[in-house]
Protein backbone atom coordinates (compact mmCIF):
# COMPACT_ATOMS: atom_id res chain seq x y z
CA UNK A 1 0.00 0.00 0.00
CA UNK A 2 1.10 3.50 -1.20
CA UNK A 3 0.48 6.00 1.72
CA UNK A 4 1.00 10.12 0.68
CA UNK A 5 -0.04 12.98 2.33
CA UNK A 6 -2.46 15.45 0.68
CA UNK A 7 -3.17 19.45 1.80
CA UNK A 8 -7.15 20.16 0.63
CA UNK A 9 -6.85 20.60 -2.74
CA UNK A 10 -3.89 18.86 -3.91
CA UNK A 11 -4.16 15.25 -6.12
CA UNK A 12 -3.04 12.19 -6.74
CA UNK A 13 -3.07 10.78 -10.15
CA UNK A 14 -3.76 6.90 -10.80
CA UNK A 15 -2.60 6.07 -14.56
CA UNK A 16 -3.64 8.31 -17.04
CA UNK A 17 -7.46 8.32 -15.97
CA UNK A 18 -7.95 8.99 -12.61
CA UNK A 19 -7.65 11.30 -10.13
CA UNK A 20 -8.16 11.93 -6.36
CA UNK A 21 -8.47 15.42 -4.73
CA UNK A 22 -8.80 16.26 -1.34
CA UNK A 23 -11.22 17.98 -1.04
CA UNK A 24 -11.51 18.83 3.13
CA UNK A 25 -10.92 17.52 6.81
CA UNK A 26 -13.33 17.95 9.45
CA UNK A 27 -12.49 15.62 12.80
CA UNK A 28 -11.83 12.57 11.70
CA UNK A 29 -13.45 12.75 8.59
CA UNK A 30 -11.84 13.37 5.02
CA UNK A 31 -13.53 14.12 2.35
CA UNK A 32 -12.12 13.20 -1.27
CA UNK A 33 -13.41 13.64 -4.94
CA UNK A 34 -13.31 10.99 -7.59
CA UNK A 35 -12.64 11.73 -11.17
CA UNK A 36 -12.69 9.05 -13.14
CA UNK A 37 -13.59 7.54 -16.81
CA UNK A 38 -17.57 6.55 -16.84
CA UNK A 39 -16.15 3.05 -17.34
CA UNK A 40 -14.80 3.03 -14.24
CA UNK A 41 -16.85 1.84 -11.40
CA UNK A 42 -15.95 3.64 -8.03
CA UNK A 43 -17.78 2.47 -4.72
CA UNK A 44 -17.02 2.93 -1.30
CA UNK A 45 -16.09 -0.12 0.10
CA UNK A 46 -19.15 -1.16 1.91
CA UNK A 47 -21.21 -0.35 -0.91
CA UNK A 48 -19.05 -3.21 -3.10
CA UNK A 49 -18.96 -5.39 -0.36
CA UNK A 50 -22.83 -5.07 -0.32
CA UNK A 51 -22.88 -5.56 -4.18
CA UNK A 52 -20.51 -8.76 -3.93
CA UNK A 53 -22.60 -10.50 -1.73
CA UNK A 54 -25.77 -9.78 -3.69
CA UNK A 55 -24.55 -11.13 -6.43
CA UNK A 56 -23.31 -14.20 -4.47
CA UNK A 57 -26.29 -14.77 -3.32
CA UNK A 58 -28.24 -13.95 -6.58
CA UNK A 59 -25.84 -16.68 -8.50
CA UNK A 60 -26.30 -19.35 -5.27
CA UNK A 61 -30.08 -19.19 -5.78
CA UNK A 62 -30.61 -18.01 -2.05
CA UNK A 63 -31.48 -14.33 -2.70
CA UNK A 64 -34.17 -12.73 0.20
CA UNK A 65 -36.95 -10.58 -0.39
CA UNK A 66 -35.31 -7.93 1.20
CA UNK A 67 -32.22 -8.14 -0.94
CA UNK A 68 -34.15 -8.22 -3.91
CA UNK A 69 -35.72 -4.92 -2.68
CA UNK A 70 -32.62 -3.74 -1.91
CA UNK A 71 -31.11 -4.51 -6.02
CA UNK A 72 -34.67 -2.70 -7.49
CA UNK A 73 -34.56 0.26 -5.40
């Protein structure tokens, strides 16, 4: 793992493509922006972990009704 430390405002570039700006600090919070290629998924991490097991569960057969209303909004 690469660690770097940002001021607000400065970036990091990730190939050609992508780009990560700080954008603030409050507490122990950070906000960042994204910019990325609309091919590019980005998700938090929680969020993908969500979609991982959805789809695990979709492809096993043993999808809930409540995950189903979770994938149609």
């Amino acid at each position: 793992m690469l660690i770097l430390s940002r001021k607000i405002d400065e970036k990091i570039k990730i190939g050609n493509d992508i780009t990560v700006t700080l954008i603030g600090v409050s507490g122990d919070q950070v906000k960042i922006g994204v910019e990325a290629p609309k091919n590019i998924k980005v998700f938090r991490q929680e969020v993908f972990d969500d979609i991982q097991r959805q789809n695990k569960a979709a492809a096993q057969g043993t999808i809930t009704l409540e995950n189903l209303s979770k994938i149609l909004g």
